[in-house]
Structures are given as C-alpha cells and as structure tokens.
Protein backbone atom coordinates (compact mmCIF):
# COMPACT_ATOMS: atom_id res chain seq x y z
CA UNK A 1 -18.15 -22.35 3.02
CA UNK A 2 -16.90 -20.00 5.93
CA UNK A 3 -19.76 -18.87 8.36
CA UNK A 4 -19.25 -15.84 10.43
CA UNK A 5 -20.39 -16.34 13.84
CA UNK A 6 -20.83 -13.24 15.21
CA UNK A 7 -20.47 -12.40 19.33
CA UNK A 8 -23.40 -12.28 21.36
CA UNK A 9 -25.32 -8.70 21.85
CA UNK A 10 -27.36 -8.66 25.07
CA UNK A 11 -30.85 -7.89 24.30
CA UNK A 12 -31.99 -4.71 23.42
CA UNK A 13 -28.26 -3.28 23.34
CA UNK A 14 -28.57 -0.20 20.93
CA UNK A 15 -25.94 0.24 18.17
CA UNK A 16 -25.02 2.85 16.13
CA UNK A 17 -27.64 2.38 13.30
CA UNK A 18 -30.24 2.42 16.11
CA UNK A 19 -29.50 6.25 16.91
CA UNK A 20 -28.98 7.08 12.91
CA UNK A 21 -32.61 5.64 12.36
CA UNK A 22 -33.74 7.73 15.43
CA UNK A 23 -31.82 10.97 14.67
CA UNK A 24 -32.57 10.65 10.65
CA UNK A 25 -29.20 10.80 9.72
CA UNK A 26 -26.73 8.83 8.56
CA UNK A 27 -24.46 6.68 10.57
CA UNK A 28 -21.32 8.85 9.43
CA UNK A 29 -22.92 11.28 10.90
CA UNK A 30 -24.04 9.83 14.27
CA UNK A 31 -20.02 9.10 14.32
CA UNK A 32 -18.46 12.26 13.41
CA UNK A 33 -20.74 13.94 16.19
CA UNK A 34 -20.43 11.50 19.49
CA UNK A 35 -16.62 11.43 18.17
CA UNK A 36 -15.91 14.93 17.27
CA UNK A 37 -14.78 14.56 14.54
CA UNK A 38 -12.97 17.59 13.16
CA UNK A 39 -13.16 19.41 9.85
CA UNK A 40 -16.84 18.35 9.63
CA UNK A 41 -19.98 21.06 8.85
CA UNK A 42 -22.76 19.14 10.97
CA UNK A 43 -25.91 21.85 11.47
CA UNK A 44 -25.62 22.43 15.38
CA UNK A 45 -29.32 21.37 15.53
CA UNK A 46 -28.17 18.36 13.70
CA UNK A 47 -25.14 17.30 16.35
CA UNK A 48 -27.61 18.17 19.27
CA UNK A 49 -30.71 15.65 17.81
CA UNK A 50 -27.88 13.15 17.25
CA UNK A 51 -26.57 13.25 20.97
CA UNK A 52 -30.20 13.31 22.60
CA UNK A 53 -31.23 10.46 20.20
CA UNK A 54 -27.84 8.56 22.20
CA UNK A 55 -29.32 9.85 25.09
CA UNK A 56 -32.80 8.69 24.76
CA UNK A 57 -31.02 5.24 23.72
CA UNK A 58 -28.45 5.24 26.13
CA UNK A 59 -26.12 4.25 23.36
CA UNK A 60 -22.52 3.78 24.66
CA UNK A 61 -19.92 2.82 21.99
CA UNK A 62 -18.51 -0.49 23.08
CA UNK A 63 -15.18 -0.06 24.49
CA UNK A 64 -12.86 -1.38 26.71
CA UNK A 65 -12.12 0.01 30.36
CA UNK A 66 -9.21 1.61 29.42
CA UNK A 67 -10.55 3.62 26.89
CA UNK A 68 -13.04 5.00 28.85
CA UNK A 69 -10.66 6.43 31.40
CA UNK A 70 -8.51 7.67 28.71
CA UNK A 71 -11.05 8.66 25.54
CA UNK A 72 -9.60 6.50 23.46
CA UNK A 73 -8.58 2.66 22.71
CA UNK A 74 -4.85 1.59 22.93
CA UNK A 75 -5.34 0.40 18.87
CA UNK A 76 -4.31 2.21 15.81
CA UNK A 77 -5.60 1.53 12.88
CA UNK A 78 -4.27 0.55 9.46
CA UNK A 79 -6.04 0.62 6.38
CA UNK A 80 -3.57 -0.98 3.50
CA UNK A 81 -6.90 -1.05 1.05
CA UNK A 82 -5.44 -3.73 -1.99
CA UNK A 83 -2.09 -2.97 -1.36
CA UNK A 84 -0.91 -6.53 -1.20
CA UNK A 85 2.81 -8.24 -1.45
CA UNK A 86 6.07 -8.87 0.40
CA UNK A 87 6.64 -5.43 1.57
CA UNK A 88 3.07 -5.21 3.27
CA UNK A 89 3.79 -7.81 5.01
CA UNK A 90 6.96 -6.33 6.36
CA UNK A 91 5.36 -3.16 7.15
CA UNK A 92 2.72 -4.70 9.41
CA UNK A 93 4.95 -6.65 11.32
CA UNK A 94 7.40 -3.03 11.54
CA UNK A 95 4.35 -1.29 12.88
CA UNK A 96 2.98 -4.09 15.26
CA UNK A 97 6.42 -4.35 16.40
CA UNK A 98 6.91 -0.57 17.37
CA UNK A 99 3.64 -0.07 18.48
CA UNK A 100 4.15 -3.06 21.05
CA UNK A 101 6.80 -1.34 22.93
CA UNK A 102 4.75 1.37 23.66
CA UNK A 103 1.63 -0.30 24.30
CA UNK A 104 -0.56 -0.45 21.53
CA UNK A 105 -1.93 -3.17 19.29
CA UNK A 106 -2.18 -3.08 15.24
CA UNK A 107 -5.57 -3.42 13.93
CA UNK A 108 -5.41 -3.92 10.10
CA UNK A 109 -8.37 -3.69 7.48
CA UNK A 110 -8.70 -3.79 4.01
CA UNK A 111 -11.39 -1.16 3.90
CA UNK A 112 -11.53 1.03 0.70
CA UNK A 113 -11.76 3.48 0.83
CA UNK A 114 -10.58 4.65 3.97
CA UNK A 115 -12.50 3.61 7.62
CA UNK A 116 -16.00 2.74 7.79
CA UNK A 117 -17.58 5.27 10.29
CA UNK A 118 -19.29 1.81 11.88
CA UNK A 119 -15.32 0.72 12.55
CA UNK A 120 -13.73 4.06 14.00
CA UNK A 121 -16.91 3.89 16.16
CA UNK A 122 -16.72 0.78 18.04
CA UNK A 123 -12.57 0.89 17.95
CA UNK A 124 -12.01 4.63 18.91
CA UNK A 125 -8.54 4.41 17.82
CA UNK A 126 -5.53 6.07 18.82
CA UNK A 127 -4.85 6.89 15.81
CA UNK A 128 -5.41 5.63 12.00
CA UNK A 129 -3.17 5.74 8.66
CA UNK A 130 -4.99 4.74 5.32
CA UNK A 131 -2.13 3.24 3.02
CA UNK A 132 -4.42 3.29 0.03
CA UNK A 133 -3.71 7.75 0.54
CA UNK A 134 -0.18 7.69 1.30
CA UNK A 135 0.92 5.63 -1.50
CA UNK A 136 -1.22 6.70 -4.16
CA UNK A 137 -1.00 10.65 -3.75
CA UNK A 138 2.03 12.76 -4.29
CA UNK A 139 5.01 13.29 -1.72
CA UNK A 140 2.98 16.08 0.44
CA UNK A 141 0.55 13.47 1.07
CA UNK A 142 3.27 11.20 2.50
CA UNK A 143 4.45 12.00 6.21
CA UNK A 144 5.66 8.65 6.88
CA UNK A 145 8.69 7.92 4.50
CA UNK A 146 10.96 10.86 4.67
CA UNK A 147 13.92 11.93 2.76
CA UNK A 148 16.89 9.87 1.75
CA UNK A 149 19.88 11.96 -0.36
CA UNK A 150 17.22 14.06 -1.74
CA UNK A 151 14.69 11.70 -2.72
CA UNK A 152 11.39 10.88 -1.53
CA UNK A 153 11.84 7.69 0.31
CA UNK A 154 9.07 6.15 -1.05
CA UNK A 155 7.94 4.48 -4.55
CA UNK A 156 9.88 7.54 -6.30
CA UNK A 157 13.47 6.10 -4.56
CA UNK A 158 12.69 2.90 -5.16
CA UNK A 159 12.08 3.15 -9.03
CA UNK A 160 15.33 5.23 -8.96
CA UNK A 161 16.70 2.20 -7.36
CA UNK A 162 15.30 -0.12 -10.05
CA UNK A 163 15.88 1.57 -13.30
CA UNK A 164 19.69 3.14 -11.91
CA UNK A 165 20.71 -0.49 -11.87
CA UNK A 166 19.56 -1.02 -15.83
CA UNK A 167 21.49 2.27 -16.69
CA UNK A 168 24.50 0.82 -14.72
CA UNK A 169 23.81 -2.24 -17.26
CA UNK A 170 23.80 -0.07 -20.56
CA UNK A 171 20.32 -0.14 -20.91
CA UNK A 172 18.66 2.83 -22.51
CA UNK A 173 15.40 1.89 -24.07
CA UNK A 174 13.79 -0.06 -21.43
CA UNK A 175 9.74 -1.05 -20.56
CA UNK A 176 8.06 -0.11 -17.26
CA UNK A 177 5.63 -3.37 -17.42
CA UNK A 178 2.53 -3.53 -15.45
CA UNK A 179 -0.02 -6.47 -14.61
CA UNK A 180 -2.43 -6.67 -17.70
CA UNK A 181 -5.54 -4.99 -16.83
CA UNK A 182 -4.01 -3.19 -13.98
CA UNK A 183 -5.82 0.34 -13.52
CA UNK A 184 -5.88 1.03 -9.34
CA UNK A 185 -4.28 4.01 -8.78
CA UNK A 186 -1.00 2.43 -7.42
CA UNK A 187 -0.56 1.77 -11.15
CA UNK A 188 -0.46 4.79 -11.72
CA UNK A 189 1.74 6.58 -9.18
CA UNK A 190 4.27 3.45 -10.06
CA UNK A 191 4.14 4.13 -13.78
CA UNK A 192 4.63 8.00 -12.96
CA UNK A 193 8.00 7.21 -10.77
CA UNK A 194 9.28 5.04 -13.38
CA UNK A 195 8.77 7.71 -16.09
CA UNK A 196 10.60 10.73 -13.76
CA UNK A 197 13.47 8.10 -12.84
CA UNK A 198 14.18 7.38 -16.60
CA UNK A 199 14.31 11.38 -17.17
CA UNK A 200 16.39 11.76 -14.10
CA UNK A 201 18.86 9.11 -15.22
CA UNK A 202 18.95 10.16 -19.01
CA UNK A 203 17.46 7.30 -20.83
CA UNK A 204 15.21 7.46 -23.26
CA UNK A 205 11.14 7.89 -22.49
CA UNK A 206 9.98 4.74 -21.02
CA UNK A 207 8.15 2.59 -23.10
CA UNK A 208 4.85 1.39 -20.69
CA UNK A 209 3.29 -2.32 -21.27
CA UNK A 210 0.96 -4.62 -19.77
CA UNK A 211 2.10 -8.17 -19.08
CA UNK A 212 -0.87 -10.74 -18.28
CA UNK A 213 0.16 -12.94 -14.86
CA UNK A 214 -2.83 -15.19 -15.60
CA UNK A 215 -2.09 -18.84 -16.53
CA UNK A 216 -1.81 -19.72 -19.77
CA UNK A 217 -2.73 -16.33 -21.54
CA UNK A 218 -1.60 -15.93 -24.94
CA UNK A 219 -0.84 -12.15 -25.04
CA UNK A 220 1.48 -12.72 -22.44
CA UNK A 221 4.21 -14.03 -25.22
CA UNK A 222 2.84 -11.52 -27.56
CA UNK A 223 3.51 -8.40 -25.62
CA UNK A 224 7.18 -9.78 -24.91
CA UNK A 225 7.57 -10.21 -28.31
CA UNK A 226 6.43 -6.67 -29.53
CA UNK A 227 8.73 -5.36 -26.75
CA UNK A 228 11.99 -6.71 -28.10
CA UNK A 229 11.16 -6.53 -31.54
CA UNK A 230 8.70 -3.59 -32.38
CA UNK A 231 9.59 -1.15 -29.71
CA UNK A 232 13.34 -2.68 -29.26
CA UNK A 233 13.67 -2.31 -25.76
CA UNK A 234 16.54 -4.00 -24.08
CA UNK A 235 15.30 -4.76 -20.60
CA UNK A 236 12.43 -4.38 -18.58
CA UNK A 237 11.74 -2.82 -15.49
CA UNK A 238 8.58 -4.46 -13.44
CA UNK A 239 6.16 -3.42 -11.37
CA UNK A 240 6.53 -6.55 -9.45
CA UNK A 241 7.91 -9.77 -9.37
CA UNK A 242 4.83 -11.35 -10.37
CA UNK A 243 4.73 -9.65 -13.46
CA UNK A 244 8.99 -10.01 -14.10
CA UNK A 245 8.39 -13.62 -13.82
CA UNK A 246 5.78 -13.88 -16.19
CA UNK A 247 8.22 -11.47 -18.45
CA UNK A 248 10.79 -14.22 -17.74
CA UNK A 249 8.52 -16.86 -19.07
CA UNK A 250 7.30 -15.37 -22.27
CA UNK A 251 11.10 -14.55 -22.93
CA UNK A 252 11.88 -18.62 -22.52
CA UNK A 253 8.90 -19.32 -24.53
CA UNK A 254 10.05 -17.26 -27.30
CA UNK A 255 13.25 -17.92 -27.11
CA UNK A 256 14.98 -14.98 -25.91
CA UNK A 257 18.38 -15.02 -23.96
CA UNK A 258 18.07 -13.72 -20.80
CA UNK A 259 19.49 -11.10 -19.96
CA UNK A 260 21.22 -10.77 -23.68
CA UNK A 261 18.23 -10.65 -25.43
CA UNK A 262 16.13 -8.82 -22.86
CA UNK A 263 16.96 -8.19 -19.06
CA UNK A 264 13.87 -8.46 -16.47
CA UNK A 265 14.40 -6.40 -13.16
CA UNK A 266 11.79 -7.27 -10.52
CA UNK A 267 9.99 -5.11 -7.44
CA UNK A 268 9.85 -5.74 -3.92
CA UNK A 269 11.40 -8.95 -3.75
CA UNK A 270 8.94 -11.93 -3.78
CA UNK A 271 9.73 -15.70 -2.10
CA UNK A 272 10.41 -17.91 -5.56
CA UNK A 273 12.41 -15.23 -8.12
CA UNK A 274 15.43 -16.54 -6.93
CA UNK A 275 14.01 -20.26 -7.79
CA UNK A 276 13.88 -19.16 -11.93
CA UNK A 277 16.58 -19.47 -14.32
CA UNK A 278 18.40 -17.77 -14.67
CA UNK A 279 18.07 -16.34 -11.49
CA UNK A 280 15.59 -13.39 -10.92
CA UNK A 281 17.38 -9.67 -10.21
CA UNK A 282 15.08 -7.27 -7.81
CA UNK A 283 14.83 -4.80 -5.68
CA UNK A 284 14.36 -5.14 -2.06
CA UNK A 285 12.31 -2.63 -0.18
CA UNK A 286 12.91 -2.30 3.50
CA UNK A 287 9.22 -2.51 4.70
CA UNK A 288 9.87 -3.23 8.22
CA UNK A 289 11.77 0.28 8.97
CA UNK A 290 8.69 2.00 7.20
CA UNK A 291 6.11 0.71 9.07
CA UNK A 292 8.53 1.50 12.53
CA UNK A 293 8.54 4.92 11.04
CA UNK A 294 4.73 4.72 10.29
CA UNK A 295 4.23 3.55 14.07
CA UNK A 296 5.77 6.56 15.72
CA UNK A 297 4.79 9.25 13.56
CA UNK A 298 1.18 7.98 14.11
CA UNK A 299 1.78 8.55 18.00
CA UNK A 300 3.12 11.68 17.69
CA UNK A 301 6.55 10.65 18.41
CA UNK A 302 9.44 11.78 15.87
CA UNK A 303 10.72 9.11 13.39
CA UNK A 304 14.64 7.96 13.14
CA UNK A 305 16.56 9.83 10.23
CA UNK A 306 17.14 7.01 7.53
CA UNK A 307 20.45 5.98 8.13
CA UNK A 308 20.57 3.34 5.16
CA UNK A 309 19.05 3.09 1.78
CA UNK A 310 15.04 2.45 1.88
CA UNK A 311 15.40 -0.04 -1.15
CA UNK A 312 18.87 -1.54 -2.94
CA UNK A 313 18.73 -4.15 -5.46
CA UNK A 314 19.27 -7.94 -5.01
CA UNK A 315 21.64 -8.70 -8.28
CA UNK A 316 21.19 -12.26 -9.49
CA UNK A 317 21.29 -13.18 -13.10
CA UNK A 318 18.52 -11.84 -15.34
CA UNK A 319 19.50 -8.22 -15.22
C-alpha cells in the first residue's frame, strides 16, 4: 500500500480553500481572480470580496523566489489526460528537453479534464498545454503540429501514413480496429482520420471493429474471424500496437496466414512488435520533434518548419 506523505505546512498557513470558505465562493474562483485569469465573468463585487478575504488571511500562493520577482514560475505545464503509449513518452522527453535550454522545467499531470484551479494556483506556470484538447478536437484546435505537404501533421498524417502503406500492398477493403470497449474521445478522432484517409486514398469505406487486448477473451478470435470471413477484409489497420498484436494472435489462433490471409499494420511503434512472428509492420511517430515544437510554441517562440515526415512506417513482415 503506497502512503502519501505530504510536506509540512507551518501552522496556521492559509491555503486556497481557506479564502474560498471565507469569500463564499468556489476555489476556481478564488484562482481565476488573485490570477487574472482572462475570459472569465467574475461580478466585480465578487473579485473584490475574494482579494480582501486574501487580505484578511494574508494568503500568499506558495512560490518560489523567482517567481515572485518575475509573476510567474519557470514551469510549464502539461496535461496528457489518458493519453498513454510510446509516443507520449517521446513527447515528454522532446518538451523537457527544449524547455531545458531555455530554462524551464516540465511539470506533467494526468488531470482530466484540463488543470485543477488548486494546481495552476500553487505552480503559476509559465505556461500550460492540455493534450487531452489538442488531440481530441479538430485541426484549428491544434497549434502545435503544423503542416507537412498539405496535411495536418498530426493523427490525420499519420493514418495517411498507415493506411497509404496497405494501398501500396493492394489492399482495398481493410478494418480500422480499436481496443474493445474503447469510447474516450481519442477513439474517436482516430476512427475519423482513418475513415478520411481511406476516402483520400480511394479504397473502399472502412470497415470499424473492436478487438479485446484482455487476456484470454473469447471475442477476441471471434471478431478476427467475422473480419476475414463476413466482412472480407484483407488487412487491418490498428489503432495501436496493442490491439495489432492481439489481431496477430487471433489470426494464429484461427489459423490465418499472415499477411496472406489478413495483414495487421500497427500504430506508434511499441517495444515487443518486432518480437512476434512474423514480424510486426507499424508506423513510427516522431514524438520527440512534437513535443520540441510543443515547447517553443508554448513560450512564445516560433516552431522549426518540419523538414522530414512526422510519421513513416517501420515495414517488417505482417503487412
């Protein structure tokens, strides 16, 4: 059992709930005032009970020296919500990388949604960028991964990336598979960029399908099955490679020659796809210049022009 020990408070030190309770407000609200939050339509009255109820407490959020000279903390803030896998990680260590050469640290939370008002409070960031948005919404929401050859350098060139190389193959009827159960919004937007790259490319409407990752679950063979022989799909395009390799297994279960029978294409290129046979083919996103991109534009400072695809595909043997 993991026990949280948390830092000592000296006595009688007021926090942010102390001036909500005081106030009567909320604690968003306390922090959208003594911040200044923009865009927000707190009552003047309201904003002026808040700051003499900080005031009468002598509430000062807890910072270090620096920010106080400068108004802010030398940390930005990432939020990446449930948005786990190999490119994640790349993207952190991108942005922590950036961000150290100009003297800022990488906090990272898995807040969702967004930043707790309690968290941009005590941390007074530079500056904050909530993944869980950027990846979820459409393009205009997404300032960070720019324009390669016409595309959107984000999911929508990478599932161009993906489903180009089954067209290269032959393959017209393919499967967009997701993880069984899967219904977060990234779902979604991934299922949507799969659908506009087969259109783009000319094949016929993508079939979608849920394939279970969870150990021994029987519909996992079942939904391979109905793939290849109800809907007659020739290969399958994955939302990760999680989900290809449980594709891959069902397919040896049943039989199926890979990638005659049925090709599997993976996403963003896990550590052990390359330990199946036959070998697993996917795409590789490049994470790490992302989250340098994400690290400057969140300073203000311009990002590089892409000078190299975002994403290419790593061809091994199953598609």
């Amino acid at each position: 059992m993991l026990h949280v020990i948390e830092p000592a408070r000296k006595p009688g030190r007021p926090r942010l709930r102390d001036v909500a309770a005081a106030a009567g407000v909320s604690t968003a609200t306390v922090s959208y005032v003594l911040n200044g939050t923009p865009g927000q339509s707190i009552r003047p009255q309201t904003q002026e009970r808040v700051r003499r109820a900080a005031d009468a407490l002598g509430y000062v959020p807890h910072r270090v020296a620096r920010t106080l000279r400068e108004g802010r903390s030398r940390i930005v803030l990432l939020n990446v919500g449930d948005l786990l896998g190999s490119s994640m990680t790349s993207v952190i260590r991108g942005m922590t990388e950036e961000l150290r050469q100009h003297g800022y640290t990488l906090l990272v939370t898995t807040d969702e949604p967004g930043f707790s008002p309690e968290l941009t409070s005590a941390v007074a960031p530079r500056a904050a960028l909530d993944l869980t948005v950027v990846t979820t919404g459409d393009e205009d929401d997404d300032a960070v991964s720019g324009v390669v050859a016409g595309y959107h350098a984000g999911f929508a060139y990478h599932s161009i990336t993906q489903l180009r190389h089954l067209a290269e193959q032959g393959h017209d009827r393919v499967a967009f598979a997701a993880p069984a159960g899967a219904r977060a919004p990234l779902a979604r937007t991934r299922l949507d960029h799969a659908r506009r790259a087969a259109r783009e490319l000319g094949l016929t409407p993508l079939v979608a399908a849920e394939v279970s990752t969870a150990a021994g679950d029987p519909h996992r063979v079942e939904a391979i099955r109905r793939l290849v022989e109800d809907d007659r799909v020739s290969a399958v395009a994955a939302y990760d490679d999680d989900v290809a390799l449980a594709a891959l297994t069902a397919a040896a279960e049943l039989g199926y020659r890979v990638p005659e029978d049925l090709a599997v294409i993976g996403f963003d290129e896990g550590r052990y796809g390359h330990l199946w046979k036959p070998a697993l083919t996917t795409v590789r996103i490049d994470a790490a210049s992302y989250g340098r991109r994400a690290a400057r534009l969140v300073l203000g400072m311009p990002a590089p022009e892409w000078t190299h695809p975002p994403s290419e595909v790593v061809v091994r043997e199953s598609a």
